[in-house]
C-alpha atoms as a PDB file:
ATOM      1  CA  UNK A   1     -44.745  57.865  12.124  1.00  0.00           C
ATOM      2  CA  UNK A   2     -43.514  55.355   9.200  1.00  0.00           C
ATOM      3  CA  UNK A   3     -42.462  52.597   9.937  1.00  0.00           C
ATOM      4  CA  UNK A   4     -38.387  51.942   8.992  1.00  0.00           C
ATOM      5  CA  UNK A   5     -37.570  49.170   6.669  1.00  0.00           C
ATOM      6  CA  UNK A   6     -33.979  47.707   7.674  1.00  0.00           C
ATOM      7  CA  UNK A   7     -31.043  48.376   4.529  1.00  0.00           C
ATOM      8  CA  UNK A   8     -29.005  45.485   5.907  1.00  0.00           C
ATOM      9  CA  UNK A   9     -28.814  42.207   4.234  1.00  0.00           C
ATOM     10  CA  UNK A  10     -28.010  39.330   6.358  1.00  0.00           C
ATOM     11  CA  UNK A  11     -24.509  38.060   5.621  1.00  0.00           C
ATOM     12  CA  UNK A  12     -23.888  33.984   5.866  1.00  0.00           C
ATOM     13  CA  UNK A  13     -20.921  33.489   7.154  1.00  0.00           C
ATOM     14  CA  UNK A  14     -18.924  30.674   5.464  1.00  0.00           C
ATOM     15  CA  UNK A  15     -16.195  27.824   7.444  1.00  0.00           C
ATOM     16  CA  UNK A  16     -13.860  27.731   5.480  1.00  0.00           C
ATOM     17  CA  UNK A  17     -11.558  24.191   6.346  1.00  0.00           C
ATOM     18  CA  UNK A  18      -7.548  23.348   5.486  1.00  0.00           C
ATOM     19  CA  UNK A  19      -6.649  20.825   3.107  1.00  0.00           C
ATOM     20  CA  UNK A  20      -5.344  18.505   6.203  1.00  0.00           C
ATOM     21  CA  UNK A  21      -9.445  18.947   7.630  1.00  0.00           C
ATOM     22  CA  UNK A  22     -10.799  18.122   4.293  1.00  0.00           C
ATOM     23  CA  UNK A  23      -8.424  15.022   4.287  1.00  0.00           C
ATOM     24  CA  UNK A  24      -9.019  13.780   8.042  1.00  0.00           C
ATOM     25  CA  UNK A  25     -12.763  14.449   7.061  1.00  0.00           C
ATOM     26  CA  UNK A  26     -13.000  12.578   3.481  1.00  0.00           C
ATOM     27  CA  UNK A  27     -10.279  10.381   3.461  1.00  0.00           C
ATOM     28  CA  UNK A  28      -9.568   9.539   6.816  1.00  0.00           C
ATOM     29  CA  UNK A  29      -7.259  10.430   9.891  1.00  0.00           C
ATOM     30  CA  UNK A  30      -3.684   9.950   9.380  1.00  0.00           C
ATOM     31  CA  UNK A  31      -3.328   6.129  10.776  1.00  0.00           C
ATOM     32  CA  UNK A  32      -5.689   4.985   9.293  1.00  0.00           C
ATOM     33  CA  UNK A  33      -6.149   2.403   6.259  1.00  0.00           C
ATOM     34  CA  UNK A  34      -7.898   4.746   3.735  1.00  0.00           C
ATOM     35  CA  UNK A  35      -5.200   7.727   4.321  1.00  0.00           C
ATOM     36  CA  UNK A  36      -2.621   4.990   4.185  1.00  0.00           C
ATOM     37  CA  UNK A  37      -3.512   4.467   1.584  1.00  0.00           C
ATOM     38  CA  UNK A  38      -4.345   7.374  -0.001  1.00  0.00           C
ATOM     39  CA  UNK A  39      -0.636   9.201   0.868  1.00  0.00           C
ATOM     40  CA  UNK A  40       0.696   6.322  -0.639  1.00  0.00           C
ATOM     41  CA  UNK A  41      -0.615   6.666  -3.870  1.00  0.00           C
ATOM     42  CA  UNK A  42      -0.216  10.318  -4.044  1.00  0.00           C
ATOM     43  CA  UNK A  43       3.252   9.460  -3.247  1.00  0.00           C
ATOM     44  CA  UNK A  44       3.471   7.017  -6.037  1.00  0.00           C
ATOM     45  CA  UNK A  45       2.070   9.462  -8.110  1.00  0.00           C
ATOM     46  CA  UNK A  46       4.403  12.056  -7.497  1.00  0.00           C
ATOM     47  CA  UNK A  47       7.155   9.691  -8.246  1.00  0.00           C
ATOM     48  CA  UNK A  48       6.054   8.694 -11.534  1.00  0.00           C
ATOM     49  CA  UNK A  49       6.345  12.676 -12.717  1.00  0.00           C
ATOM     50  CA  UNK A  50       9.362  12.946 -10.929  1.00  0.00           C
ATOM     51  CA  UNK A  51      10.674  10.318 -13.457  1.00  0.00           C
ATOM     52  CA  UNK A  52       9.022  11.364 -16.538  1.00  0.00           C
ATOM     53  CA  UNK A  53      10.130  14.963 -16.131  1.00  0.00           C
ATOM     54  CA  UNK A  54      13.427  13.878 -15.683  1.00  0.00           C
ATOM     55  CA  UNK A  55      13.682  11.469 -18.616  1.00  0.00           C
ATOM     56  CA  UNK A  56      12.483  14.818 -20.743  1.00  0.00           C
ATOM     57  CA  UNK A  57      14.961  16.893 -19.288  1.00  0.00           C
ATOM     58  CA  UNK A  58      17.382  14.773 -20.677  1.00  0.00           C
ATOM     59  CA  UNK A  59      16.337  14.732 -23.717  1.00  0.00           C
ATOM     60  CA  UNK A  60      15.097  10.835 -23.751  1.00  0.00           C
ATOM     61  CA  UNK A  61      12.007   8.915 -25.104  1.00  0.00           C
ATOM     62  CA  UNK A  62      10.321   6.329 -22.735  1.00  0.00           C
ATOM     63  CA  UNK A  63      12.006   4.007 -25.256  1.00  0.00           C
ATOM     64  CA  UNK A  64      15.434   4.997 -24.867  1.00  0.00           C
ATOM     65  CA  UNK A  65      15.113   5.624 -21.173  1.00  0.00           C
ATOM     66  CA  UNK A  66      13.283   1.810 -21.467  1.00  0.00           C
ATOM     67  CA  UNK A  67      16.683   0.388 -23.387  1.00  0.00           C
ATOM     68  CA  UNK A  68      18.966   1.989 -20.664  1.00  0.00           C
ATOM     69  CA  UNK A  69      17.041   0.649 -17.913  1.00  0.00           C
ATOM     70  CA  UNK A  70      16.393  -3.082 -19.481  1.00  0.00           C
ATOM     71  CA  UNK A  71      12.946  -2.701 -19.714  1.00  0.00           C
ATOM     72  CA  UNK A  72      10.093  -2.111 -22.374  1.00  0.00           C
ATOM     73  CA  UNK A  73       8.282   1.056 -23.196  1.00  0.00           C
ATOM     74  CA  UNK A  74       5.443   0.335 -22.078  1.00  0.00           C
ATOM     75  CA  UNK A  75       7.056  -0.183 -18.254  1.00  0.00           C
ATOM     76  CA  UNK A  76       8.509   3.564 -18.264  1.00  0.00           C
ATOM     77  CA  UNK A  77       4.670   4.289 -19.372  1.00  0.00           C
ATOM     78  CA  UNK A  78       3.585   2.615 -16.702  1.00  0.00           C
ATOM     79  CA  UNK A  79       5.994   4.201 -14.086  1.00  0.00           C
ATOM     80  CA  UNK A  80       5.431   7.298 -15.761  1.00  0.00           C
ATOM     81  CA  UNK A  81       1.831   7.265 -14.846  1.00  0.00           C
ATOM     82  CA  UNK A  82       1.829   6.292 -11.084  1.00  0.00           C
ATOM     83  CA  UNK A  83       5.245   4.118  -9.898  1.00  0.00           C
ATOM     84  CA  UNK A  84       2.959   2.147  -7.134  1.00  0.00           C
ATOM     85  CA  UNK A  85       3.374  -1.348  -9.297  1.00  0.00           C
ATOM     86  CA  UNK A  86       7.153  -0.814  -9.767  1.00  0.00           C
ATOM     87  CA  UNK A  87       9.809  -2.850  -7.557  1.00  0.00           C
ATOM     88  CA  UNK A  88      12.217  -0.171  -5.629  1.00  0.00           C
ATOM     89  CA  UNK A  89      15.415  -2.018  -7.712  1.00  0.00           C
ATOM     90  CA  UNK A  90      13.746  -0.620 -10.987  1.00  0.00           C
ATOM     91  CA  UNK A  91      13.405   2.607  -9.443  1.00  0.00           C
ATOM     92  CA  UNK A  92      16.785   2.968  -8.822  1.00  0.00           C
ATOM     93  CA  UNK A  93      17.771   1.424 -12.347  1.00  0.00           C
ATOM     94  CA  UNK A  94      15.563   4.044 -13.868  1.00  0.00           C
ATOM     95  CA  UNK A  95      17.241   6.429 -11.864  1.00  0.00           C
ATOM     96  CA  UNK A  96      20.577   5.795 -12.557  1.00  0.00           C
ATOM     97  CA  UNK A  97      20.190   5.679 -15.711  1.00  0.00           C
ATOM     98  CA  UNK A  98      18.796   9.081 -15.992  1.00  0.00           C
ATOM     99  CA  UNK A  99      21.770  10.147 -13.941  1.00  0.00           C
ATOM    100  CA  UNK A 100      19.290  11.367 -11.428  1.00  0.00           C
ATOM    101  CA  UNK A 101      20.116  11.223  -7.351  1.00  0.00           C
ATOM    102  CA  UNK A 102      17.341   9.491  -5.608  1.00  0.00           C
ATOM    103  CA  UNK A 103      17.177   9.005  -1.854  1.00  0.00           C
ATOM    104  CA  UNK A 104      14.661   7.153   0.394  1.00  0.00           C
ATOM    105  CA  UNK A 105      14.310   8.264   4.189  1.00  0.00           C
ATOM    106  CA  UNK A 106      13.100   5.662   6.734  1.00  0.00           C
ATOM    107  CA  UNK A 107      11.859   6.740   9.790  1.00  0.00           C
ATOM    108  CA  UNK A 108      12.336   4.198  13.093  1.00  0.00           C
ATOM    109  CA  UNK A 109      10.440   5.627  15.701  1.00  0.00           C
ATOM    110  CA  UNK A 110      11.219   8.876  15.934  1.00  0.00           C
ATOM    111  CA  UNK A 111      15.204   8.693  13.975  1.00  0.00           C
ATOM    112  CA  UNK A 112      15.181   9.374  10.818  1.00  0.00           C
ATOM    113  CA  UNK A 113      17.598   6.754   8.785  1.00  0.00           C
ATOM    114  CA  UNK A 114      19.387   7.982   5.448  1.00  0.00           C
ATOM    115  CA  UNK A 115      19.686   5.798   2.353  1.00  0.00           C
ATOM    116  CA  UNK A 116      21.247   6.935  -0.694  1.00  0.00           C
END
């Protein structure tokens, strides 16, 4: 009798994790100081394309956008890039003066407060 070599090739099974696992595993549980944080300045982030993509919908350089808001250039580049050193008053300038709604949602507890 011959012996029977075995066709089948072992197959590795891989874990495959969510992006909210990889972030309570790298960065840190919601809560705490790193994924503070970290969620803050992807927020920030996010802010500062949400104003340059504006400005060049409407057509504007960071200069002009800079003049209408009362700042230099080099601030809307800065803003531009990540808003996290930028004071919530030139936010809203910037804002305005790209005739662009903006609206910030505080949470108390568990009610959700509205500002326009």
């Amino acid at each position: 009798m011959k012996n029977k070599k075995s066709n089948h090739t072992a197959t590795k099974v891989i874990k495959t994790y969510s992006f909210a696992e990889m972030k309570n595993k790298y960065i840190g549980k919601i809560g705490t100081t790193d994924r503070d944080e970290y969620e803050y300045e992807l927020r920030m982030d996010v802010l500062g394309k949400m104003i340059k993509t504006a400005r060049q919908e409407r057509h504007l350089t960071q200069e002009e956008l800079g003049k209408l808001v009362g700042v230099q250039k080099a601030q809307i580049s800065k803003l531009e890039s990540s808003a996290n050193s930028a004071t919530i008053d030139t936010i809203i300038r910037v804002f305005r003066a790209l005739k662009a709604e903006i609206n910030f949602n505080v949470k108390l507890e568990d009610n959700f407060v509205k500002l326009t």
